[in-house]
PDB file of N, CA and C in Angstrom:
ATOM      1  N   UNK A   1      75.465  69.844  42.879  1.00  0.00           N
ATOM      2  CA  UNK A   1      76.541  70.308  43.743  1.00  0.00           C
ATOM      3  C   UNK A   1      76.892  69.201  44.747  1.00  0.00           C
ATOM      4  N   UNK A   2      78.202  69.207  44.799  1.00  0.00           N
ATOM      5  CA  UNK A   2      78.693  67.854  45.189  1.00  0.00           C
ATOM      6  C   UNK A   2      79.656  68.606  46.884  1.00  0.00           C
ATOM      7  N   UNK A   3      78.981  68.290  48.038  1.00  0.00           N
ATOM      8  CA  UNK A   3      79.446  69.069  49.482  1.00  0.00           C
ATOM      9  C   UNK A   3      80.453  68.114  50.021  1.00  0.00           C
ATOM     10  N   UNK A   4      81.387  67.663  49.960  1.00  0.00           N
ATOM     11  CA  UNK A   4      82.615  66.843  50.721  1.00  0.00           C
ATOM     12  C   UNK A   4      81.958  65.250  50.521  1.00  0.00           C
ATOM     13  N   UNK A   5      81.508  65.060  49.692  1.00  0.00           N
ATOM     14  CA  UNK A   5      81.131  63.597  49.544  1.00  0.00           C
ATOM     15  C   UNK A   5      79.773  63.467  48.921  1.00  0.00           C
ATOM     16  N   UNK A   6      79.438  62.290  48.599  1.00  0.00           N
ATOM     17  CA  UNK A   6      78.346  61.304  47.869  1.00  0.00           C
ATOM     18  C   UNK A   6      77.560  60.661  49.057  1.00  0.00           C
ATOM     19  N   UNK A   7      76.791  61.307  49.653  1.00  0.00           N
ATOM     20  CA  UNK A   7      76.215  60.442  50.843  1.00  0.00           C
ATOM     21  C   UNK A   7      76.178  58.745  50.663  1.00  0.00           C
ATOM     22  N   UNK A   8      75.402  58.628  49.630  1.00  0.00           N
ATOM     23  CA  UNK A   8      75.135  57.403  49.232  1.00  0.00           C
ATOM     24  C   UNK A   8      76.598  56.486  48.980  1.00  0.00           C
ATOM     25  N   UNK A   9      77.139  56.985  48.783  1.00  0.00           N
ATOM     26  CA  UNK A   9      78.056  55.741  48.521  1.00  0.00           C
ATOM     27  C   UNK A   9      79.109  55.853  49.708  1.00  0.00           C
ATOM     28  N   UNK A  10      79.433  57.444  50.301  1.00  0.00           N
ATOM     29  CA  UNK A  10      79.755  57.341  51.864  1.00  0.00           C
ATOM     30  C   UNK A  10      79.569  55.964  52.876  1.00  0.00           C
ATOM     31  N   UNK A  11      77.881  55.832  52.941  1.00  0.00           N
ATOM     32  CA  UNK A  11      76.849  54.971  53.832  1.00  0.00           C
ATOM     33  C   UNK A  11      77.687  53.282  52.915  1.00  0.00           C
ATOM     34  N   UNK A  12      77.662  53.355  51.856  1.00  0.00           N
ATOM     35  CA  UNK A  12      78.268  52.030  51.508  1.00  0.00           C
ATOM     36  C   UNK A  12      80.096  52.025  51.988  1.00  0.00           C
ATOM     37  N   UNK A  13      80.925  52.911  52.067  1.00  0.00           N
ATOM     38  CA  UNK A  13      81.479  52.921  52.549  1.00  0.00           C
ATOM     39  C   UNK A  13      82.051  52.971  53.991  1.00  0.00           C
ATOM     40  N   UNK A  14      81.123  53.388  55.064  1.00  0.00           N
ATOM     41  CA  UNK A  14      80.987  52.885  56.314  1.00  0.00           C
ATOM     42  C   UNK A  14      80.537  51.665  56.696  1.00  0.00           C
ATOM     43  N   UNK A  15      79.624  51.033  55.451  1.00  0.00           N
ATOM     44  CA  UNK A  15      79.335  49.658  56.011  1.00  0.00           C
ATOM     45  C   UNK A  15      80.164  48.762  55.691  1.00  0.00           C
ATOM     46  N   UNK A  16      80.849  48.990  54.513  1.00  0.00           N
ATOM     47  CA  UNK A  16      82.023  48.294  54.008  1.00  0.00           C
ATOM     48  C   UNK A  16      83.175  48.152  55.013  1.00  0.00           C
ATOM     49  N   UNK A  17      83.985  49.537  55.758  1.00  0.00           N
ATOM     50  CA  UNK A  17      84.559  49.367  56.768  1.00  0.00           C
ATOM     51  C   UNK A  17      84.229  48.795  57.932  1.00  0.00           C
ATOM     52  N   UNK A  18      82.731  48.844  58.338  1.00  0.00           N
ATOM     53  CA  UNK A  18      82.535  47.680  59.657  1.00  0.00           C
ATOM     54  C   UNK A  18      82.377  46.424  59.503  1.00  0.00           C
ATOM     55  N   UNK A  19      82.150  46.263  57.875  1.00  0.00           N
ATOM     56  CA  UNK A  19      81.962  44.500  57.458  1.00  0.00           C
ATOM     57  C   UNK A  19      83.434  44.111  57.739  1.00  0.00           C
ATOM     58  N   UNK A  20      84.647  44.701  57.292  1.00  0.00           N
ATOM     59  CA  UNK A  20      86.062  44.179  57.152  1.00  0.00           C
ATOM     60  C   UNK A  20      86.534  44.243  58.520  1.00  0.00           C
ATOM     61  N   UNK A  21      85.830  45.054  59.434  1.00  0.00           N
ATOM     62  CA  UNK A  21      86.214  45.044  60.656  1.00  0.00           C
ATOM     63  C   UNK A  21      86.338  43.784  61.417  1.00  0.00           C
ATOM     64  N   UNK A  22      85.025  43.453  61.089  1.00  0.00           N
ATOM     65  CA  UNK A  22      84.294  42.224  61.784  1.00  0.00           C
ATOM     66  C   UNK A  22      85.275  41.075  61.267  1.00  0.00           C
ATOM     67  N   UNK A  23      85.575  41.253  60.041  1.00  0.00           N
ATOM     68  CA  UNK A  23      86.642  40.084  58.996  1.00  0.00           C
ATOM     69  C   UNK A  23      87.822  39.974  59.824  1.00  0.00           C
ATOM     70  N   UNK A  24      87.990  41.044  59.809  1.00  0.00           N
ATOM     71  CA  UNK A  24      89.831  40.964  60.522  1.00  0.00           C
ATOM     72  C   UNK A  24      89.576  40.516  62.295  1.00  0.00           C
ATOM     73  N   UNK A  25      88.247  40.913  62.886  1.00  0.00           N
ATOM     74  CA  UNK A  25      87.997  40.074  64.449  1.00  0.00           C
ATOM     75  C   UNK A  25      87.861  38.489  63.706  1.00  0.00           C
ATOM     76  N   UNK A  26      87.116  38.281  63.041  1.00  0.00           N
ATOM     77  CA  UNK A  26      86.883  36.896  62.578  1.00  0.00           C
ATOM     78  C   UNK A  26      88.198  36.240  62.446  1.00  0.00           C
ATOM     79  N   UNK A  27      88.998  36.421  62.107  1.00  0.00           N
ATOM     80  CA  UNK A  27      90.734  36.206  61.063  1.00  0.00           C
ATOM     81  C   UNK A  27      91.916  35.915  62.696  1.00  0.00           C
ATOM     82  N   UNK A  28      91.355  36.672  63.553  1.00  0.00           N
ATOM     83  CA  UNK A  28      91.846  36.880  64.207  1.00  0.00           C
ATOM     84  C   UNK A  28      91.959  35.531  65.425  1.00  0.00           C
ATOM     85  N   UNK A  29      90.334  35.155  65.698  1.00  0.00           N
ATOM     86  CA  UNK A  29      89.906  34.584  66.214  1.00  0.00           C
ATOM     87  C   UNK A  29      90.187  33.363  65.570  1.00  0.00           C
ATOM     88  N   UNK A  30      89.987  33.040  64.662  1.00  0.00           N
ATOM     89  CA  UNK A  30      90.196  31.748  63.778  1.00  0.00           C
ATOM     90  C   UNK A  30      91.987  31.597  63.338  1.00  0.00           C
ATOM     91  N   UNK A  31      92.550  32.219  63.401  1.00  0.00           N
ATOM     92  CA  UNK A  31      94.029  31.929  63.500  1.00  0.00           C
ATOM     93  C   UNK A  31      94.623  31.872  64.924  1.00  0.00           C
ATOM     94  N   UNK A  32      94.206  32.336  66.073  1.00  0.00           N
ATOM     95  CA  UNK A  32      94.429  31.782  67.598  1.00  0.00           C
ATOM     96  C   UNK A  32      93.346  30.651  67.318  1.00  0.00           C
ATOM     97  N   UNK A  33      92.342  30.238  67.371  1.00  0.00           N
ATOM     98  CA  UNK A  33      91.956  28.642  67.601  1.00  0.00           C
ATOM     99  C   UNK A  33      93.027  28.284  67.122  1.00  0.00           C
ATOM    100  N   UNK A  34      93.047  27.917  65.957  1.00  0.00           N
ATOM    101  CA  UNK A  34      94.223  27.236  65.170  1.00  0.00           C
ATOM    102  C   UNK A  34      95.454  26.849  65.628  1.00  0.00           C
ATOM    103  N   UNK A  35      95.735  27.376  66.053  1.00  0.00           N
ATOM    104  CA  UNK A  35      97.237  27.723  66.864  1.00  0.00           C
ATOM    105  C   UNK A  35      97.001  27.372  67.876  1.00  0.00           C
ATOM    106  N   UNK A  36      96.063  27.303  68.820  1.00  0.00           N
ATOM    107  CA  UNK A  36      96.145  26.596  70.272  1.00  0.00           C
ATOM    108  C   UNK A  36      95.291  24.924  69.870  1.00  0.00           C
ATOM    109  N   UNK A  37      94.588  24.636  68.848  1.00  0.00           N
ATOM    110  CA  UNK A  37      94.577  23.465  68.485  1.00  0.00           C
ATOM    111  C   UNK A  37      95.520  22.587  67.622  1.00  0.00           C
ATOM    112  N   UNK A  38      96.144  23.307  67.948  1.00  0.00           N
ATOM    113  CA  UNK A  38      97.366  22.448  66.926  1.00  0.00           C
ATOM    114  C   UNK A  38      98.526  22.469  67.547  1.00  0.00           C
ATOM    115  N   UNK A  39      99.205  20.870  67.063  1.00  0.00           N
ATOM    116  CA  UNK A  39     100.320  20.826  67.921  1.00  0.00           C
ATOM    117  C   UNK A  39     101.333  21.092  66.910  1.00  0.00           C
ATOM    118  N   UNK A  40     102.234  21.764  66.896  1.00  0.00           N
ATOM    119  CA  UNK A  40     102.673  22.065  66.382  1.00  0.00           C
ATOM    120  C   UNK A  40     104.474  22.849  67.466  1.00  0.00           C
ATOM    121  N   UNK A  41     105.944  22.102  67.112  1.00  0.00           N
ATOM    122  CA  UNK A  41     106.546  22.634  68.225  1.00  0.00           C
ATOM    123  C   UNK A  41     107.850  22.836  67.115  1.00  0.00           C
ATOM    124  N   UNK A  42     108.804  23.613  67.948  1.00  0.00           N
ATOM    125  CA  UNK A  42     109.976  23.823  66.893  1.00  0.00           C
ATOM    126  C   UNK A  42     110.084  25.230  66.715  1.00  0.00           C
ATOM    127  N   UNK A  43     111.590  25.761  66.276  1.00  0.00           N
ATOM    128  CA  UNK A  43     112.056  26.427  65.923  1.00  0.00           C
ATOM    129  C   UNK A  43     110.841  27.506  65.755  1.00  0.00           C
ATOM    130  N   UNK A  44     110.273  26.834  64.250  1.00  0.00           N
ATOM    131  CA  UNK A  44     109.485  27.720  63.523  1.00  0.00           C
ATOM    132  C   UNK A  44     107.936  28.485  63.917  1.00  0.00           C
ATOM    133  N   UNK A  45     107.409  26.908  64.457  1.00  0.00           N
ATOM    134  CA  UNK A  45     106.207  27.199  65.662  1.00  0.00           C
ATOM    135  C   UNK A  45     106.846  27.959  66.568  1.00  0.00           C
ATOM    136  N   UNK A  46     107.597  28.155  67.417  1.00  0.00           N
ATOM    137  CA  UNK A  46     107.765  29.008  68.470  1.00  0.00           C
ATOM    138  C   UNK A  46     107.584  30.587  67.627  1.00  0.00           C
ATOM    139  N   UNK A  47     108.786  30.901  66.647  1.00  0.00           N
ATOM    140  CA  UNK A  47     108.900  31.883  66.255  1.00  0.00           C
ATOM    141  C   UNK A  47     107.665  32.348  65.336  1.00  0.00           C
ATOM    142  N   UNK A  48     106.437  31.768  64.970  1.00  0.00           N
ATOM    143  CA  UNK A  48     105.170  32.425  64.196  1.00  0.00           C
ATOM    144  C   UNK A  48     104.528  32.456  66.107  1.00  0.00           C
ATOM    145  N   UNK A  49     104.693  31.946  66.737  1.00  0.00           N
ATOM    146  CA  UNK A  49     103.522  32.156  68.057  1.00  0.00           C
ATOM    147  C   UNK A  49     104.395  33.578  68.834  1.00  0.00           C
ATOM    148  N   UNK A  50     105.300  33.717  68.895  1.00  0.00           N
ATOM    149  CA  UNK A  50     106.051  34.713  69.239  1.00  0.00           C
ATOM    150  C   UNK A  50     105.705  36.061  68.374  1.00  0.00           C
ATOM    151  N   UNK A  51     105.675  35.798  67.299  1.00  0.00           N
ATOM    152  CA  UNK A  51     105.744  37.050  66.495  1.00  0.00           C
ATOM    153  C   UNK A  51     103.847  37.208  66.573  1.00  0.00           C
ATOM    154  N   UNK A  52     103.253  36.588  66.691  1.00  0.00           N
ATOM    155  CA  UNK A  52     102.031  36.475  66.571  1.00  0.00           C
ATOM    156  C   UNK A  52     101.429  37.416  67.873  1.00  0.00           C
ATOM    157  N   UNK A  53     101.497  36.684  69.027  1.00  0.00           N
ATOM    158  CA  UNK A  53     101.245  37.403  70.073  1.00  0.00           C
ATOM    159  C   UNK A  53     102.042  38.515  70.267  1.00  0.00           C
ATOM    160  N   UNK A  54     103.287  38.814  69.778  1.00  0.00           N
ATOM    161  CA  UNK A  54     104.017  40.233  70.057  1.00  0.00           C
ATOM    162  C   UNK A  54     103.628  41.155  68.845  1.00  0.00           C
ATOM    163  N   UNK A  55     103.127  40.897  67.487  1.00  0.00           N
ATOM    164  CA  UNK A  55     103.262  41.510  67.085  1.00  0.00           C
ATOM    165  C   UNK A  55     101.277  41.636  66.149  1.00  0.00           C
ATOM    166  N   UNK A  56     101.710  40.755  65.073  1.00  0.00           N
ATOM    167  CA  UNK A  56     100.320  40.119  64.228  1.00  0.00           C
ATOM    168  C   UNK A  56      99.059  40.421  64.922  1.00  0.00           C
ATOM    169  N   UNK A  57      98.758  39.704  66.162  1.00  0.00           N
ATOM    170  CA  UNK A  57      97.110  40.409  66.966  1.00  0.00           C
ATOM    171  C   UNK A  57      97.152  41.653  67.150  1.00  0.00           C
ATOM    172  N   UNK A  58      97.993  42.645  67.860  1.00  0.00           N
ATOM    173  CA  UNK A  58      98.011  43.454  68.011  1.00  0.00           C
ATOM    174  C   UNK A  58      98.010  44.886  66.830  1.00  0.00           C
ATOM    175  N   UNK A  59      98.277  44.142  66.010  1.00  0.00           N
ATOM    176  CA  UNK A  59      98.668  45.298  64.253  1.00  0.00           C
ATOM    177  C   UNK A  59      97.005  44.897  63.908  1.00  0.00           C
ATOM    178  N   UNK A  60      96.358  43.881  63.794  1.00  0.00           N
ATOM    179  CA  UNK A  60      94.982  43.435  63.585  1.00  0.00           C
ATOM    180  C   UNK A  60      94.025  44.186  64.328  1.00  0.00           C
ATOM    181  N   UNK A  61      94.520  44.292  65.563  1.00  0.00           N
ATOM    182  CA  UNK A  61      93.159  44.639  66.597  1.00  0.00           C
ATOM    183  C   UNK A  61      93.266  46.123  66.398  1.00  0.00           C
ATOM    184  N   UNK A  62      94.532  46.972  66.343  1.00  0.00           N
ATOM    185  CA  UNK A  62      94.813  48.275  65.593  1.00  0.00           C
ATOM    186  C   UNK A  62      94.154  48.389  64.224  1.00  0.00           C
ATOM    187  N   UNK A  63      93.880  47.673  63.202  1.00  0.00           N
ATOM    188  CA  UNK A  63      92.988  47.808  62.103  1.00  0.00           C
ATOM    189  C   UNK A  63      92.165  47.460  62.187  1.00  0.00           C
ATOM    190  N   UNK A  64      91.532  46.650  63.376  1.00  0.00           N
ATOM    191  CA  UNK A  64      89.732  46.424  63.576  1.00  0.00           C
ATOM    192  C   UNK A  64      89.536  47.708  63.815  1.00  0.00           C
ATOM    193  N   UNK A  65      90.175  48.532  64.970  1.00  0.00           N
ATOM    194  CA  UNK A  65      89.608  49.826  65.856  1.00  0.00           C
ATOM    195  C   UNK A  65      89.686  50.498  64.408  1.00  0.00           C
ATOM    196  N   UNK A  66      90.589  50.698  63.510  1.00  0.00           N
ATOM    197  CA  UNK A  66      90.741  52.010  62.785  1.00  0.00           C
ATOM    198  C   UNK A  66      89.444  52.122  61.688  1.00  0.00           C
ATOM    199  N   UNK A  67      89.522  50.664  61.503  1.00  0.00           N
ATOM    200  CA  UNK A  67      87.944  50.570  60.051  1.00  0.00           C
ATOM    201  C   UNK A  67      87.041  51.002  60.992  1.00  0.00           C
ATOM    202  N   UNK A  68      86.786  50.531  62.118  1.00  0.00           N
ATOM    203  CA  UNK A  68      85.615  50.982  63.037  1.00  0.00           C
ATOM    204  C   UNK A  68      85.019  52.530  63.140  1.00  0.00           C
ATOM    205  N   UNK A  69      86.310  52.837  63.552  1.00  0.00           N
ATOM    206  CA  UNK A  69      86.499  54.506  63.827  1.00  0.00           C
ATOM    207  C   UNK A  69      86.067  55.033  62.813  1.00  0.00           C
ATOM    208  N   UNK A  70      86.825  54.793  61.392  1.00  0.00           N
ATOM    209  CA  UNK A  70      86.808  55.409  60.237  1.00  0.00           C
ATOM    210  C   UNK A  70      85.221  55.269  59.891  1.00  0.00           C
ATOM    211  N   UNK A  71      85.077  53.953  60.063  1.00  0.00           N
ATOM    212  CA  UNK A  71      83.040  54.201  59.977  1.00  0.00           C
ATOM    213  C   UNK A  71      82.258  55.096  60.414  1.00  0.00           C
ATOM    214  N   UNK A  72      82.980  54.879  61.587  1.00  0.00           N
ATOM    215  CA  UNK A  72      81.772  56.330  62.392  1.00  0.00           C
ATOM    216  C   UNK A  72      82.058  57.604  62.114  1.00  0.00           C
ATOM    217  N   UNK A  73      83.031  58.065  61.548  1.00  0.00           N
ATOM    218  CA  UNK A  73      83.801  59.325  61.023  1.00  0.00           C
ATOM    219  C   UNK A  73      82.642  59.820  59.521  1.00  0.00           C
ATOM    220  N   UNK A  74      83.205  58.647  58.922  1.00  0.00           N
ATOM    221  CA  UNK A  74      82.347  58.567  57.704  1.00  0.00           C
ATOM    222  C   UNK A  74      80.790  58.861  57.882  1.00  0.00           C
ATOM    223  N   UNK A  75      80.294  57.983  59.027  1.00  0.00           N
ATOM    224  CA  UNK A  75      78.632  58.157  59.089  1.00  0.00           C
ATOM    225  C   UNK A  75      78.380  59.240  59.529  1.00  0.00           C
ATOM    226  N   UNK A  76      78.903  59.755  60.187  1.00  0.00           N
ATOM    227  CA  UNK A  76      79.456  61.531  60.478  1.00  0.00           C
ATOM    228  C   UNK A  76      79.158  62.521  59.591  1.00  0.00           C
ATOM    229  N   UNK A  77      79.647  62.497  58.777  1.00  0.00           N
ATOM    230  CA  UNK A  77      80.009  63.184  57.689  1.00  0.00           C
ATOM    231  C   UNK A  77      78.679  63.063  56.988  1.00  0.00           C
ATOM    232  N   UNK A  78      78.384  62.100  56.716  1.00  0.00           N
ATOM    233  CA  UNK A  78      77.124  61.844  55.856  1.00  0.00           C
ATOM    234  C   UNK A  78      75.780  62.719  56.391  1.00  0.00           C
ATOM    235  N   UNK A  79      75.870  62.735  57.993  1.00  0.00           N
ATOM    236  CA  UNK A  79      74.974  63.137  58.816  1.00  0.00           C
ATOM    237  C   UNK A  79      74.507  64.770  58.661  1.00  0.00           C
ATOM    238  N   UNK A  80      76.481  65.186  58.347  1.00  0.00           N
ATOM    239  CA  UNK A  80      76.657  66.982  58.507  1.00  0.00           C
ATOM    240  C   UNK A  80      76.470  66.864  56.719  1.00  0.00           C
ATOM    241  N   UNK A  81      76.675  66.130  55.653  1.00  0.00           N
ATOM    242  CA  UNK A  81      76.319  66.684  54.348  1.00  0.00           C
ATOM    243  C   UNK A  81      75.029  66.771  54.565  1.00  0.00           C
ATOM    244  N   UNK A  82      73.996  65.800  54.929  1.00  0.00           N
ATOM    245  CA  UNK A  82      72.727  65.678  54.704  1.00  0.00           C
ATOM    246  C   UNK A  82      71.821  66.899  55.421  1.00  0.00           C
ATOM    247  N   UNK A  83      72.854  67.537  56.403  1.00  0.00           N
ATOM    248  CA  UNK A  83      72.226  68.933  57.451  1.00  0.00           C
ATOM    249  C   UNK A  83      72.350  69.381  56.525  1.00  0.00           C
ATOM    250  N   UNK A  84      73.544  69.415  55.962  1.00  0.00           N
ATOM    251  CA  UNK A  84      73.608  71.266  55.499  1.00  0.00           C
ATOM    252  C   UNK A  84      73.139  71.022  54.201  1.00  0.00           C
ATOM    253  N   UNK A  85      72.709  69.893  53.202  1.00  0.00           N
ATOM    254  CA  UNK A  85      71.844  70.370  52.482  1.00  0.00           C
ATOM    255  C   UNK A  85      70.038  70.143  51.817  1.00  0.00           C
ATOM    256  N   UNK A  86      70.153  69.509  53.348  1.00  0.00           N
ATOM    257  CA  UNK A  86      68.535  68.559  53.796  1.00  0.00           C
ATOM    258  C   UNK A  86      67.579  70.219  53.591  1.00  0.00           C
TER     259      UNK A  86
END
């Protein structure tokens, strides 16, 4: 009998979402170095640093929090299958 999930592969799926979490802080961090080490000026540089800080970090740091969240939701869940049939 199968209760709202597969614990076991749940638990791989919460760790999976905090590994990609960490990816997209990593991604994040390593494309601002980049961009403040590099000279880079013009049209086009202005308009990726513009869209970047107005838009790109902010859609990122919104999908770090959500894999995060969704982890702990998930490890959640795993916690209340394993009550109710521990």
């Amino acid at each position: 009998m199968m209760l709202g999930g597969d614990p076991s592969s749940m638990r791989l799926l919460a760790a999976r979402f905090r590994h990609e979490a960490d990816e997209v802080q990593n991604l994040t961090v390593r494309v601002g170095a980049a961009l403040a080490d590099t000279t880079w000026t013009g049209p086009a540089a202005d308009r990726f640093r513009s869209e970047w800080d107005g838009t790109y970090r902010g859609v990122l740091a919104r999908l770090q929090e959500s894999l995060h969240g969704s982890a702990g939701h998930v490890s959640a869940r795993v916690t209340a299958i394993e009550q109710a049939t521990g």
